[in-house]
Protein backbone atom coordinates (compact mmCIF):
# COMPACT_ATOMS: atom_id res chain seq x y z
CA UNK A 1 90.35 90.74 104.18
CA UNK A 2 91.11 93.97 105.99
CA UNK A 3 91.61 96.00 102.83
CA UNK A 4 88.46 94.98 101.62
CA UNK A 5 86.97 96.24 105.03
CA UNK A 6 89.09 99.71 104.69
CA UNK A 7 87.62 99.77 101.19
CA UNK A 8 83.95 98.87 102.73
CA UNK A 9 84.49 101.33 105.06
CA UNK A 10 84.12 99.04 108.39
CA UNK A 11 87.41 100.26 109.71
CA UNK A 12 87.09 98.97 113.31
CA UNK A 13 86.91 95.45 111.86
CA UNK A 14 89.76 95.73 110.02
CA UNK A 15 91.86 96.90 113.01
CA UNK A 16 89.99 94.01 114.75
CA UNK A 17 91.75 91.91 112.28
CA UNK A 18 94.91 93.12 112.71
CA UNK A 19 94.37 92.86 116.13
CA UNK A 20 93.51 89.14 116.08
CA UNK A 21 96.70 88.49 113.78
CA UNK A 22 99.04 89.84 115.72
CA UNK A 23 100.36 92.70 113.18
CA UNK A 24 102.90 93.65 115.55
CA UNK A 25 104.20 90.44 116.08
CA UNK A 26 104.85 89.07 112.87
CA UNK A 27 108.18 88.52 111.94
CA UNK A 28 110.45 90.05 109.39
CA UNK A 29 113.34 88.14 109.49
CA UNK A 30 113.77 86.07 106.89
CA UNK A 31 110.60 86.78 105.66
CA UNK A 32 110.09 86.33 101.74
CA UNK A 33 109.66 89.17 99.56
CA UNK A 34 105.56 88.74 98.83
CA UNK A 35 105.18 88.65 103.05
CA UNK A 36 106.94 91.99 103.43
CA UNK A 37 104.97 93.81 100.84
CA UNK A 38 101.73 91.28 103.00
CA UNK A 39 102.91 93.34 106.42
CA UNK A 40 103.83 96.77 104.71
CA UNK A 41 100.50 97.21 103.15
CA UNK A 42 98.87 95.89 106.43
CA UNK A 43 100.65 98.39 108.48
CA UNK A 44 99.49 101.18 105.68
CA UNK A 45 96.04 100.14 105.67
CA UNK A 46 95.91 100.00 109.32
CA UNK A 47 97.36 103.53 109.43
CA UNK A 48 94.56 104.72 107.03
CA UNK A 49 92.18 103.24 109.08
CA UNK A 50 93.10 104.85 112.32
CA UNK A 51 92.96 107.92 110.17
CA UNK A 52 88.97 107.55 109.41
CA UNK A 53 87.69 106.21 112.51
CA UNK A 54 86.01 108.93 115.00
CA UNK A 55 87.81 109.39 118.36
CA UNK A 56 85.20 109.02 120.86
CA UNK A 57 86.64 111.86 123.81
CA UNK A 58 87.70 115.68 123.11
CA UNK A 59 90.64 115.24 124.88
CA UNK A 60 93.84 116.68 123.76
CA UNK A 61 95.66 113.90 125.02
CA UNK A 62 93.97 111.52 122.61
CA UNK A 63 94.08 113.21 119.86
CA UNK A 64 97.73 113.02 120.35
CA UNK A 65 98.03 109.83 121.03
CA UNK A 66 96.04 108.50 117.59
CA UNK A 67 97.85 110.93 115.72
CA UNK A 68 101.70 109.34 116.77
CA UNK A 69 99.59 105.40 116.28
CA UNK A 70 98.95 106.58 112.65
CA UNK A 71 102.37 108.28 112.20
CA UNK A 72 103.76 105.30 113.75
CA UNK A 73 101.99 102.77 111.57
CA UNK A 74 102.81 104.54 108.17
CA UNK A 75 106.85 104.93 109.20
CA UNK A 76 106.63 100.69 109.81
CA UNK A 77 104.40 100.30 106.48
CA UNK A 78 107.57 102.48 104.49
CA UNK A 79 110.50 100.75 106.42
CA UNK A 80 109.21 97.63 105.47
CA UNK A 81 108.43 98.47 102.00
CA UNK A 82 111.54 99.94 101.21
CA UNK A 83 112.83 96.17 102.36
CA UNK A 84 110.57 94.45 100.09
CA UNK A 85 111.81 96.68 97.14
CA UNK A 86 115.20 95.95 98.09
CA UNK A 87 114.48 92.18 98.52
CA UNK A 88 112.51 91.77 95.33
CA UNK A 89 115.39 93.56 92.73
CA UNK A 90 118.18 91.36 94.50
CA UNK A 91 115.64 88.42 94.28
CA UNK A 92 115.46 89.35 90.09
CA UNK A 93 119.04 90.56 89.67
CA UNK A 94 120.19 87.15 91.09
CA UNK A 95 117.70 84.93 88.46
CA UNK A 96 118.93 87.02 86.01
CA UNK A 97 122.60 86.45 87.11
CA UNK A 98 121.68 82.78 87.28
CA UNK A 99 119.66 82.87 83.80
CA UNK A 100 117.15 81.14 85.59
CA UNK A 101 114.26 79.57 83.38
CA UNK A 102 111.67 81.59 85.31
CA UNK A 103 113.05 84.80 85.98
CA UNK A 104 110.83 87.42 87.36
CA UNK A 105 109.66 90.64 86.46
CA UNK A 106 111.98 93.23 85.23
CA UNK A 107 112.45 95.68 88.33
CA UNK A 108 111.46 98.79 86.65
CA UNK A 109 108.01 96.68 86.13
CA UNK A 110 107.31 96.30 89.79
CA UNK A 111 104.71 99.14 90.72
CA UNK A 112 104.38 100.11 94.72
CA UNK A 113 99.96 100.33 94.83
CA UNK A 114 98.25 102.12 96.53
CA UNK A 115 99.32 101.34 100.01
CA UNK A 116 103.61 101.15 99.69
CA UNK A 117 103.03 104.70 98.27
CA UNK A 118 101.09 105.89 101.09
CA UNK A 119 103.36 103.92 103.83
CA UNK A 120 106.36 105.64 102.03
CA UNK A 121 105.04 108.86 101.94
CA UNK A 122 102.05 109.61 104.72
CA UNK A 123 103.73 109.83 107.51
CA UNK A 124 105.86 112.94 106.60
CA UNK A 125 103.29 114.45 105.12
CA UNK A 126 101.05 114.12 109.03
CA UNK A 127 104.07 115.61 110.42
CA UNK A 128 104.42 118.72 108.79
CA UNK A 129 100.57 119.14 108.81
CA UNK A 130 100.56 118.88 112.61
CA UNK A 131 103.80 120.98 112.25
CA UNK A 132 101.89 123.98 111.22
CA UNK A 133 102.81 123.53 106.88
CA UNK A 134 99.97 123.11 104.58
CA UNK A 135 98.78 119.41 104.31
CA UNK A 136 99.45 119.85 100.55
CA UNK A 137 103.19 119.17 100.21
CA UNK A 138 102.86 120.19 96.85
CA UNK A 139 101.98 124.05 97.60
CA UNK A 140 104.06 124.49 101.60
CA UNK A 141 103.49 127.01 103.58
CA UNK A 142 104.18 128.23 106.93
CA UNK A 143 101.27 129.92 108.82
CA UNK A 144 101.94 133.78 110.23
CA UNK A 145 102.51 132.90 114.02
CA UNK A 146 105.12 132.47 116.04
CA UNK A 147 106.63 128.58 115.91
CA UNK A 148 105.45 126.75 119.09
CA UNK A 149 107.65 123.76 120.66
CA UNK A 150 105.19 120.40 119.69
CA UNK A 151 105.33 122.09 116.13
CA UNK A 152 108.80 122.97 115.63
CA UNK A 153 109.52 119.35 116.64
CA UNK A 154 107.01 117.90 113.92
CA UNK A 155 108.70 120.01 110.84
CA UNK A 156 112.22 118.31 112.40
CA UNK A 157 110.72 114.65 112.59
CA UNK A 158 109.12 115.28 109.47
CA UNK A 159 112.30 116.64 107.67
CA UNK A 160 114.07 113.53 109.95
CA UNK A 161 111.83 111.20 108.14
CA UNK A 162 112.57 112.38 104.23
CA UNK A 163 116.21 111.94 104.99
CA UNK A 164 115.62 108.84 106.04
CA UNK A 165 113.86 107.71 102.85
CA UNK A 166 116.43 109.42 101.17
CA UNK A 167 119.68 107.65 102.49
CA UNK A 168 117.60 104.28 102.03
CA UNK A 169 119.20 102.00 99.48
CA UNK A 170 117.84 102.71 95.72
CA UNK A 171 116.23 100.49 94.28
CA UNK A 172 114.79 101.11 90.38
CA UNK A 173 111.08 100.98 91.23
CA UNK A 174 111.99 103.86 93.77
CA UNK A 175 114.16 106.25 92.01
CA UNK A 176 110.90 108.15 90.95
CA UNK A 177 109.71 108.23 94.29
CA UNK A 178 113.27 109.41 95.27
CA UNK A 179 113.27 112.24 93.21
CA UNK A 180 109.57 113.42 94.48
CA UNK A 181 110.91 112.79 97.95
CA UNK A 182 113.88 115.19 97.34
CA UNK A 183 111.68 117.75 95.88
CA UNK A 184 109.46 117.81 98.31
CA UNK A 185 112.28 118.15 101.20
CA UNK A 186 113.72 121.35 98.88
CA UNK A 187 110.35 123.07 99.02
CA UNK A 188 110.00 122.29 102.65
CA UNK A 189 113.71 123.85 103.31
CA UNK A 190 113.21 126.60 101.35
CA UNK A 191 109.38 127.83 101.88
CA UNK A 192 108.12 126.15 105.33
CA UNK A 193 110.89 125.86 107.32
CA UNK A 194 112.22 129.11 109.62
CA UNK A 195 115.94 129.03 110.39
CA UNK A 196 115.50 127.34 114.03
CA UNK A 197 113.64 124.36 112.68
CA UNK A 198 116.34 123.59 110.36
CA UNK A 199 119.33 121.38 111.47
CA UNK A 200 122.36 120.43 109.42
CA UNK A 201 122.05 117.04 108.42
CA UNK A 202 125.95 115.77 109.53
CA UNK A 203 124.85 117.02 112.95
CA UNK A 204 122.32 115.62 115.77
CA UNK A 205 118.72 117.59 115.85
């Protein structure tokens, strides 16, 4: 029901639904594969919706503060994703193991939608954008100005967060997506990224 709000465009009643649901207190533990992809695609859509709805005050502070809620919903809406993708192919590899009667889909038939792609891949994107790169990650760029603190520390949390998508565990629906990732981390290295804001990835940030 919220999606179809975010689609409608009555964003405030689909975070009033997530609000009423408890998002952040559903559990994952355990959780079948169908009510990950349920809570990853809720946490992207909620993201999304943060996004598009108007902060009321100028202040700074704000701003900041809905910018890390977004960032923050879009890193959950990935983690969990990349565990549905991992729970669904071990879910299809074992029927097939088992030759069960009903086996499911063949994993490189699963397709993320919409919202898994944008959980995986938003919140990377917001952080180089706020860390002074062009929004596009296809064309990178750094602006021609000195590198202030907040920024420097968005292009590492933002490099942070590819290498964490990247060490995930591979699953066949995502080695497409893997392969975007790690050309999109290349471009960042080599065209947005001055020598201070890199770190080696072996060693702490």
């Amino acid at each position: 029901m919220a999606k179809l709000n975010y689609v409608e465009g009555d964003y405030k009643e689909a975070l009033n639904i997530y609000a009423r649901v408890g998002l952040d207190d559903l559990p994952l533990t355990a959780a079948p594969p169908y009510r990950l992809r349920v809570i990853a695609e809720a946490y992207a859509t909620k993201g999304l919706c943060l996004e598009k709805l108007p902060i009321s005050s100028s202040t700074s502070n704000l701003h900041v503060d809905r910018e890390q809620d977004v960032i923050t919903c879009y890193e959950k809406a990935g983690d969990i994703a990349l565990l549905y993708l991992q729970e669904i192919e071990r879910v299809i590899l074992s029927n097939i193991q088992n030759r069960s009667p009903k086996p499911g889909p063949a994993p490189h038939d699963q397709e993320l939608g919409f919202f898994l792609e944008t959980g995986l891949q938003r919140a990377h994107v917001l952080y180089f954008k706020n860390g002074g790169t062009d929004g596009n990650i296809k064309e990178p760029r750094m602006w021609f100005r000195v590198i202030e603190q907040d920024e420097t520390r968005n292009l590492t949390r933002g490099v942070g967060r590819f290498r964490e998508l990247l060490r995930a565990v591979e699953t066949r629906t995502t080695q497409n997506l893997r392969m975007t990732i790690a050309r999109q981390l290349a471009e960042i290295l080599l065209r947005g990224m001055c020598e201070q804001s890199y770190w080696n990835p072996l060693e702490d940030p």
